[in-house]
Protein backbone atom coordinates (compact mmCIF):
# COMPACT_ATOMS: atom_id res chain seq x y z
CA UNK A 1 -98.16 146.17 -14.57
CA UNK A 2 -97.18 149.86 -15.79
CA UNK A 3 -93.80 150.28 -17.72
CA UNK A 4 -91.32 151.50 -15.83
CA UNK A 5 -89.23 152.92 -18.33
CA UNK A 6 -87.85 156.56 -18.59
CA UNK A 7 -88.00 157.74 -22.35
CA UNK A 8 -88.12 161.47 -24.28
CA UNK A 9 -90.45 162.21 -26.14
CA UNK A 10 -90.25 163.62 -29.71
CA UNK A 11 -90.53 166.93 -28.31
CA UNK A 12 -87.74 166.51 -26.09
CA UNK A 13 -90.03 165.90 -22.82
CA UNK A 14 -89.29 163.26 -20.09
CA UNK A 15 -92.27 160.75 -20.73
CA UNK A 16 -93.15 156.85 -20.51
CA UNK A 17 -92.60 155.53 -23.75
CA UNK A 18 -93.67 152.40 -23.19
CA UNK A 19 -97.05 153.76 -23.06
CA UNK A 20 -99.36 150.97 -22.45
CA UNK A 21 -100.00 148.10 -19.64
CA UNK A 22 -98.49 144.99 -19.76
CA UNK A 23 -100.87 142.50 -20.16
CA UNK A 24 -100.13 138.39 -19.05
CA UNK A 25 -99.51 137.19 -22.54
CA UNK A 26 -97.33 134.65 -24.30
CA UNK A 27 -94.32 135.65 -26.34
CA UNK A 28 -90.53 136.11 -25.89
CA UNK A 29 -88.95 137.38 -23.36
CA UNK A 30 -85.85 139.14 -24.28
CA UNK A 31 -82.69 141.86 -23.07
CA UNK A 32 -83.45 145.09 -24.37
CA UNK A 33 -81.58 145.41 -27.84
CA UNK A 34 -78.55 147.21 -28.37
CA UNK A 35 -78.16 149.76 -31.47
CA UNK A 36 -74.12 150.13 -31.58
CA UNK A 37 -74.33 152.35 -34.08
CA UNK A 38 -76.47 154.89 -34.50
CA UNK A 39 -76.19 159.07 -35.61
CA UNK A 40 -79.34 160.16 -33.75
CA UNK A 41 -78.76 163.90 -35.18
CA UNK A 42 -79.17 162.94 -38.51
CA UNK A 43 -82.64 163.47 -40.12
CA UNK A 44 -84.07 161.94 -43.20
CA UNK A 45 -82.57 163.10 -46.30
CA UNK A 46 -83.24 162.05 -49.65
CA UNK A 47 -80.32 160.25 -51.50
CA UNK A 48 -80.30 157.96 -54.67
CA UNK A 49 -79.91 154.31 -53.78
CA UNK A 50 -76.59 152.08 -55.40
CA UNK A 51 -74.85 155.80 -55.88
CA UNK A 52 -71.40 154.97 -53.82
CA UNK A 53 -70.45 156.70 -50.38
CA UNK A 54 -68.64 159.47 -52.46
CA UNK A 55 -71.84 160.32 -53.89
CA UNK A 56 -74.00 160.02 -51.01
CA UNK A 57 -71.91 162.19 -48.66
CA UNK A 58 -72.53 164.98 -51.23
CA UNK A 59 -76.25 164.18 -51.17
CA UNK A 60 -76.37 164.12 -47.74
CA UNK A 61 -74.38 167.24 -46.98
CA UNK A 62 -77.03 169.28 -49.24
CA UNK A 63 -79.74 167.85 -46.33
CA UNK A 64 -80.86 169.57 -42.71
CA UNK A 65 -77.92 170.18 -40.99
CA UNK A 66 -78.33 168.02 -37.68
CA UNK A 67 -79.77 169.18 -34.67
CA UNK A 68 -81.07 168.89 -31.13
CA UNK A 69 -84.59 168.35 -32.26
CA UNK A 70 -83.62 165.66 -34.23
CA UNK A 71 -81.54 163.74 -31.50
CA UNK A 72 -84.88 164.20 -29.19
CA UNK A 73 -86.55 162.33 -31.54
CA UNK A 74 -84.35 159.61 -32.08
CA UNK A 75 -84.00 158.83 -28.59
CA UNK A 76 -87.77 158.48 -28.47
CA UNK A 77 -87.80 155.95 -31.66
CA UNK A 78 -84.79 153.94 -30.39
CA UNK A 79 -86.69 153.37 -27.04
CA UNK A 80 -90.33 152.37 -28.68
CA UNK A 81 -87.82 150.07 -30.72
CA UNK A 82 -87.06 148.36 -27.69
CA UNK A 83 -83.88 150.02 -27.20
CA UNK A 84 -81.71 149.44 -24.11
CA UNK A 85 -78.11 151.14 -24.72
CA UNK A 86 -76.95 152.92 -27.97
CA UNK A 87 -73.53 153.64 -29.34
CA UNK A 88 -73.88 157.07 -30.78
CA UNK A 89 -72.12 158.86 -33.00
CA UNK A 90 -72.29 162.95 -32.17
CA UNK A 91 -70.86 165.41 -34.51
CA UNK A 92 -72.57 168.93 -32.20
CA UNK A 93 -72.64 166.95 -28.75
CA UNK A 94 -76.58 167.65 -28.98
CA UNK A 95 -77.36 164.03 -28.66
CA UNK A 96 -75.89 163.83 -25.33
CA UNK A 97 -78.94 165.72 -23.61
CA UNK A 98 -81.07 163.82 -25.26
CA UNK A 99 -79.22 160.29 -24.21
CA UNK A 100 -78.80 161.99 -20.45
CA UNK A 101 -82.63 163.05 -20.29
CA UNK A 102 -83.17 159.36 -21.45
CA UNK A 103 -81.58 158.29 -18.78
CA UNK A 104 -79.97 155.70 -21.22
CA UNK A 105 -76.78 153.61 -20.98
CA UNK A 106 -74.57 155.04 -24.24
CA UNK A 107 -71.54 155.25 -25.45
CA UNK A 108 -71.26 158.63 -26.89
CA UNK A 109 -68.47 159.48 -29.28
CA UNK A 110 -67.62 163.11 -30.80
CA UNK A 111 -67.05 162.67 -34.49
CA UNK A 112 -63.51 163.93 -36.08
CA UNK A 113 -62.50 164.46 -39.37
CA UNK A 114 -59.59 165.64 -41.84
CA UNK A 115 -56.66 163.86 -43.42
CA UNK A 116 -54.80 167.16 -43.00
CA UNK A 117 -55.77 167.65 -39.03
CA UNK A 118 -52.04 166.21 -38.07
CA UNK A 119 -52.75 167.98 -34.43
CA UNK A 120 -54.62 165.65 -31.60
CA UNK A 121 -57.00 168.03 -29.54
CA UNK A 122 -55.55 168.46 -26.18
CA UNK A 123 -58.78 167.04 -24.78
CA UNK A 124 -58.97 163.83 -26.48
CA UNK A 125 -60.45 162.44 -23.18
CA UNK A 126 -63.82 163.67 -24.56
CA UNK A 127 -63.92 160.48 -26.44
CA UNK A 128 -63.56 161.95 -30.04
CA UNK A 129 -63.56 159.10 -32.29
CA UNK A 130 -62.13 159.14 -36.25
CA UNK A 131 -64.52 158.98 -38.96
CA UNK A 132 -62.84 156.33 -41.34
CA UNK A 133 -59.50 155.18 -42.05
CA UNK A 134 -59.43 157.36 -45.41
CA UNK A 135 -60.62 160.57 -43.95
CA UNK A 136 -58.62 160.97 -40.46
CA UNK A 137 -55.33 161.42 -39.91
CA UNK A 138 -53.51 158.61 -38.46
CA UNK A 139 -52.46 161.04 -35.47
CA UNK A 140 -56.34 161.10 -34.36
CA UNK A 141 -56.69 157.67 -35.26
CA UNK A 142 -54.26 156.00 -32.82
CA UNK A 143 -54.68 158.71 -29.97
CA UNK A 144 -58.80 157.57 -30.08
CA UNK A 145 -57.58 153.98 -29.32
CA UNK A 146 -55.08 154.74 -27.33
CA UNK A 147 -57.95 155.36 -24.33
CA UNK A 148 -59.35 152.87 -22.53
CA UNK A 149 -62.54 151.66 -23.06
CA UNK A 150 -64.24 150.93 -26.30
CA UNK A 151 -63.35 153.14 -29.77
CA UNK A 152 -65.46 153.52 -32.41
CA UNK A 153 -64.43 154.16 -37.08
CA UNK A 154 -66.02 153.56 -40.14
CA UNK A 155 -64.51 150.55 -42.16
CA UNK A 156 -64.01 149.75 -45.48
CA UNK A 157 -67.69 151.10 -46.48
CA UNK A 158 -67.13 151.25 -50.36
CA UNK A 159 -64.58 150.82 -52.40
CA UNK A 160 -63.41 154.16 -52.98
CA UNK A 161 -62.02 153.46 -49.77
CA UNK A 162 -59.21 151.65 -50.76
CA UNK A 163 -58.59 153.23 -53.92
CA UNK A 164 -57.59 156.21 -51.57
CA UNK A 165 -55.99 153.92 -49.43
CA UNK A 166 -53.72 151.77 -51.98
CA UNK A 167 -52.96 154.37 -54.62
CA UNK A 168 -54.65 157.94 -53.27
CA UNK A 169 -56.67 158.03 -56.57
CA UNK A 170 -60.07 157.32 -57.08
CA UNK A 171 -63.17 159.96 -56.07
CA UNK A 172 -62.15 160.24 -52.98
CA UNK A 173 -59.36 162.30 -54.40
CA UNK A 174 -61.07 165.01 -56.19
CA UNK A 175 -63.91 165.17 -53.20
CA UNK A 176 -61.12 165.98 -50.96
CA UNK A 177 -59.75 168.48 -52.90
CA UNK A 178 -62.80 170.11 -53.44
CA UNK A 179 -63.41 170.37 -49.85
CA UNK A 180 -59.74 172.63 -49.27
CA UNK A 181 -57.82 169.18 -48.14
CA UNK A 182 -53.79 169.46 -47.73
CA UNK A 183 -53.81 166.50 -49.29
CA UNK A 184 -50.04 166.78 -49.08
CA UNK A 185 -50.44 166.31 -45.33
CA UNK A 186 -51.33 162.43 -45.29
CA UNK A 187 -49.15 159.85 -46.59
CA UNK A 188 -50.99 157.27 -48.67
CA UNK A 189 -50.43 154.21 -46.96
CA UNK A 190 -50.53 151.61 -50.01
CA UNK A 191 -52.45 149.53 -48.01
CA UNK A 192 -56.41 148.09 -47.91
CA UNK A 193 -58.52 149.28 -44.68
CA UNK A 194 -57.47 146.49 -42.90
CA UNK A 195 -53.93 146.39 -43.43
CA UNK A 196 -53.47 150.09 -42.39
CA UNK A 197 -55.59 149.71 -39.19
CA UNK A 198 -53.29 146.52 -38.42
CA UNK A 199 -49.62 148.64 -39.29
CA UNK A 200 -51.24 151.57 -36.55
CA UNK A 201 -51.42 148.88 -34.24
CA UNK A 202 -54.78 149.75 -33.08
CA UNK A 203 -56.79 146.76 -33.90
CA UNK A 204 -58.09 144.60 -30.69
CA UNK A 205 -61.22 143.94 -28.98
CA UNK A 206 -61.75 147.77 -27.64
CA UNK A 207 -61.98 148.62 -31.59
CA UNK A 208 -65.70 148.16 -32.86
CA UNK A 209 -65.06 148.62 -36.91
CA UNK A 210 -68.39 149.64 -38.47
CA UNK A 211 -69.79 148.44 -41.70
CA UNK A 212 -66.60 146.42 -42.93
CA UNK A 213 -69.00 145.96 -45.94
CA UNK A 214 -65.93 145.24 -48.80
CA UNK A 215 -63.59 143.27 -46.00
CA UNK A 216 -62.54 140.14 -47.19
CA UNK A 217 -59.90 136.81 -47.47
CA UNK A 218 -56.69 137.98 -45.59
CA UNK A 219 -58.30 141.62 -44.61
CA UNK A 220 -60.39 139.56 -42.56
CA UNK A 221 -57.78 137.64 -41.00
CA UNK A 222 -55.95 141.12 -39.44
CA UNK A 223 -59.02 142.61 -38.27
CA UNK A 224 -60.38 139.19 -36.44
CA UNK A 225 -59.06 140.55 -33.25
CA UNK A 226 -61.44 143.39 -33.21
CA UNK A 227 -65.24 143.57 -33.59
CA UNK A 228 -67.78 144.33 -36.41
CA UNK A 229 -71.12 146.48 -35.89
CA UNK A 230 -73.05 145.48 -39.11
CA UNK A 231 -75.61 148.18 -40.56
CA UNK A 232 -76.45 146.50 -43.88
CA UNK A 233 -79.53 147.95 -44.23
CA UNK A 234 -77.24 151.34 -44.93
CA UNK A 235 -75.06 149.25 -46.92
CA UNK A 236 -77.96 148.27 -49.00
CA UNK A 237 -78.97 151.55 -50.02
CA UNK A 238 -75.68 153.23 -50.42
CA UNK A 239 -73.83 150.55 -52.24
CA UNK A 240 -76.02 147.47 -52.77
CA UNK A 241 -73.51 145.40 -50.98
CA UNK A 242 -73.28 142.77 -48.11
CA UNK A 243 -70.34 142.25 -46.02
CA UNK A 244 -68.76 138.50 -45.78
CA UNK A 245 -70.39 137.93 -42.78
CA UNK A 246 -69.82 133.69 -43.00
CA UNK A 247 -66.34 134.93 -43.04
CA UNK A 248 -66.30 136.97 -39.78
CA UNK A 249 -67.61 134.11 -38.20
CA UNK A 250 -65.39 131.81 -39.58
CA UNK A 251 -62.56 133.42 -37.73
CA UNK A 252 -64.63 134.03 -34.21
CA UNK A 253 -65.36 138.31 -34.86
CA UNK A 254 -67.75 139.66 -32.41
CA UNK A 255 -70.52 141.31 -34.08
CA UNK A 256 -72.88 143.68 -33.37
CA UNK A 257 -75.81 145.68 -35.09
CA UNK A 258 -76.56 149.22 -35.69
CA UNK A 259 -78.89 151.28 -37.54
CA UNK A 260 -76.61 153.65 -38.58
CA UNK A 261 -78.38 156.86 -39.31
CA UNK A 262 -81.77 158.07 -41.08
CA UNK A 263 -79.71 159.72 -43.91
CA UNK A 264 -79.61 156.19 -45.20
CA UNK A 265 -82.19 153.78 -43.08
CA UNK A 266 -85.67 153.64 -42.87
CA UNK A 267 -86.15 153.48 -39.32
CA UNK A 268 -83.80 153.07 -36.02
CA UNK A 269 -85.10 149.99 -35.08
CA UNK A 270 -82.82 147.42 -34.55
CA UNK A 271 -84.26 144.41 -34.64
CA UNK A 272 -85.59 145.13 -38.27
CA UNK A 273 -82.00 145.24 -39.35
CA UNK A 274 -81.41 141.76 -37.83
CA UNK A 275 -84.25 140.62 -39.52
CA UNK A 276 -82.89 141.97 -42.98
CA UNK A 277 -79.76 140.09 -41.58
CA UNK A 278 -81.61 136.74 -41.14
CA UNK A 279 -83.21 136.85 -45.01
CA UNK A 280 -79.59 137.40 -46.50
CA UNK A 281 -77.88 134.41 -44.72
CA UNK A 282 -80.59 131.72 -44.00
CA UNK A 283 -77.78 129.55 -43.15
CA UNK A 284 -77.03 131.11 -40.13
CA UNK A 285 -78.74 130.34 -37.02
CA UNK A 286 -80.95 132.61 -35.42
CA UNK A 287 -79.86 132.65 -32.12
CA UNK A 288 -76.56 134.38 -33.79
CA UNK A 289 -78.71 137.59 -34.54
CA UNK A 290 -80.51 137.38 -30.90
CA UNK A 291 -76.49 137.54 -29.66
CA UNK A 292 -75.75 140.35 -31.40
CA UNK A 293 -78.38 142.29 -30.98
CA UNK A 294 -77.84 141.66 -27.36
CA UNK A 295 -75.01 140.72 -25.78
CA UNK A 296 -72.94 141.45 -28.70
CA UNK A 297 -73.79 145.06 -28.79
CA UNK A 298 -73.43 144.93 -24.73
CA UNK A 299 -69.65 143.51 -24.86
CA UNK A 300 -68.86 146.23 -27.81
CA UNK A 301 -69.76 148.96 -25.92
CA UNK A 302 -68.88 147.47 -22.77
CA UNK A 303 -72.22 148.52 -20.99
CA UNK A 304 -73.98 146.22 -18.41
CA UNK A 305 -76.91 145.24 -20.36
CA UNK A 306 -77.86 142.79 -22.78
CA UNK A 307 -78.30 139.91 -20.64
CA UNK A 308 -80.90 138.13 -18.61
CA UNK A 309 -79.62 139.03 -15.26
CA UNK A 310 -81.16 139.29 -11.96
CA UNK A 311 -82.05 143.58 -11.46
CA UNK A 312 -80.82 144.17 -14.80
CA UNK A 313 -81.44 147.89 -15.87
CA UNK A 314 -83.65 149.12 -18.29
CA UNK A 315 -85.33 146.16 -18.36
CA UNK A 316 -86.19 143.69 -20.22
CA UNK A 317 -88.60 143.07 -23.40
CA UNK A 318 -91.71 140.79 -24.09
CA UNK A 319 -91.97 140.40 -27.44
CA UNK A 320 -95.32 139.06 -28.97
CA UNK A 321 -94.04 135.99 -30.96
CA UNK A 322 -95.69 132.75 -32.19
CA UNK A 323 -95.12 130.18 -29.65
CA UNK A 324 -93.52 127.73 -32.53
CA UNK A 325 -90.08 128.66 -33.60
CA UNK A 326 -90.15 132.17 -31.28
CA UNK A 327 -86.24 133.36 -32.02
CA UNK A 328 -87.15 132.34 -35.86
CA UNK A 329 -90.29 134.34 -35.97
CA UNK A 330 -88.60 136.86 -34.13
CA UNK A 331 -86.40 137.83 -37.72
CA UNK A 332 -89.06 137.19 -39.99
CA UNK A 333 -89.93 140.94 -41.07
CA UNK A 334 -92.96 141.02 -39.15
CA UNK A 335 -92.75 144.11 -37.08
CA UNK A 336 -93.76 142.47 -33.59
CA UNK A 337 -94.92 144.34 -30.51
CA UNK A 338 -93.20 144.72 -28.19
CA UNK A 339 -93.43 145.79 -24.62
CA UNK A 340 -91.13 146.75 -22.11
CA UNK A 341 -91.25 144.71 -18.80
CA UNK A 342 -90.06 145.23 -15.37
CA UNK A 343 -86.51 143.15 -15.11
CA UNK A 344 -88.05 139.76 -12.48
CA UNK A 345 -85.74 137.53 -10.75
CA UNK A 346 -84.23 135.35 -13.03
């Protein structure tokens, strides 16, 4: 049986990316994962681990610039990865002829910026989204969630986040101003990530906050009516931190995973970032990862995958597990293959 699946190449080119037959084999049979964050423009740049986001950015920034080329690519990855829908993160709208070509359910969101941009583009409908809490005017910030459907912001990544946030010091400050900021145009808040999310009225279950990596105790209580895409393997190398993950499921947050970008992970494969997920809370069952690498994602983006349905499109995976323990072997590291199958009747 051939693979079915529509795919681009790194070149750009419509191709199979599947590649190879399906044999009849054992293993688990799965949705196709969903990555609900990635920024598929964004090449490999090299950035000092532990540095801070503050540092990073200005690492980052002195990389390639990101491009079409690049977004071809990362489709192509994302798809061998066993990729079924991505939430994407566009700051040149280049990835969205790559996602089209794919042929790929996505949520696509134009990437704003600028504590000083007070003004809300007349054509918000686009579906620009703010980049963080401490970089965005609130303006932007509210008129993004005021649309329906699914929003997308950056959360309380590193602490120099709320430093900005609760006092406007910290190196946020200085970064800002170096960059030609009216810093005079925001009002600092006083307030952690959480708390000033919560005052703009804006957090609910169409809000997918990304990273929440320094959320904790009571911030955790007013954002448990939204959802959490996790990227820790970004939040590994940029701060060394993990977020409070017992605690988001303590108080019943959706979560889903990401790869965030290739500025600051290895790969866009999702299911290695569960896995990395699985080491650093052995308490937690298994089966949690599967969900939000699945069905999680699915609800966050509100796209009609992630589930074993009957005629379900792209299709679904077999993965080449161990017959004992398959959803635990499934997050032990080992990079499994994995083959996309025509979706049966289930």
């Amino acid at each position: 049986m051939r693979a079915p699946v529509i795919g681009v190449d790194e070149h750009g080119f419509l191709c199979d990316p599947a590649g190879l037959p399906v044999e009849d084999r054992r293993g688990l049979l799965v949705p196709g994962f969903v990555n609900a964050h990635t920024h598929l423009e964004l090449g490999p740049v090299a950035t000092a681990k532990h540095a801070g986001f503050v540092n990073w950015v200005g690492q980052f920034r002195a990389g390639p610039p990101p491009s079409a080329m690049q977004a071809g690519r990362g489709v192509y990855q994302a798809i061998r990865a066993g990729t079924a829908a991505l939430g994407e993160i566009t700051n040149n709208g280049r990835s969205s002829g790559a996602i089209t070509a794919a042929k790929m359910p996505a949520r696509v969101w134009h990437e704003v910026f600028g504590v000083d941009c007070v003004a809300v583009p007349a054509d918000v409908s686009a579906r620009l989204t703010p980049h963080a809490p401490h970089s965005t005017h609130p303006n932007m910030i509210r008129a993004a969630a005021s649309l329906p459907g699914p929003w997308s912001i950056h959360f309380d990544e590193d602490p120099e986040e709320a430093a900005w946030l609760a006092s406007g010091t910290g190196a946020w400050r200085p970064y800002l101003e170096r960059a030609g900021r009216d810093l005079s145009a925001f009002d600092i808040p006083g307030l952690s990530p959480a708390a000033y999310l919560s005052s703009l009225g804006v957090l609910d279950r169409r809000a997918l906050l990304v990273h929440a990596v320094c959320t904790r105790g009571d911030d955790l209580d007013l954002i448990a009516g939204a959802r959490v895409c996790l990227c820790v393997r970004s939040n590994q190398h940029i701060t060394g931190r993990f977020p409070d993950v017992h605690g988001m499921l303590d108080r019943g947050i959706p979560l889903a995973i990401g790869t965030d970008s290739l500025a600051s992970t290895p790969d866009l494969d999702p299911l290695a970032e569960a896995a990395v997920l699985r080491r650093a809370f052995q308490q937690i069952a298994p089966e949690v990862w599967l969900h939000a690498l699945t069905a999680g994602g699915a609800d966050a983006l509100d796209l009609p995958v992630g589930r074993l349905v009957n005629g379900q499109a792209p299709g679904l995976l077999l993965v080449d597990v161990p017959d004992e323990d398959p959803i635990g072997a499934l997050f032990d590291g080992t990079v499994w293959p994995r083959r996309w199958l025509e979706c049966p009747a289930v």
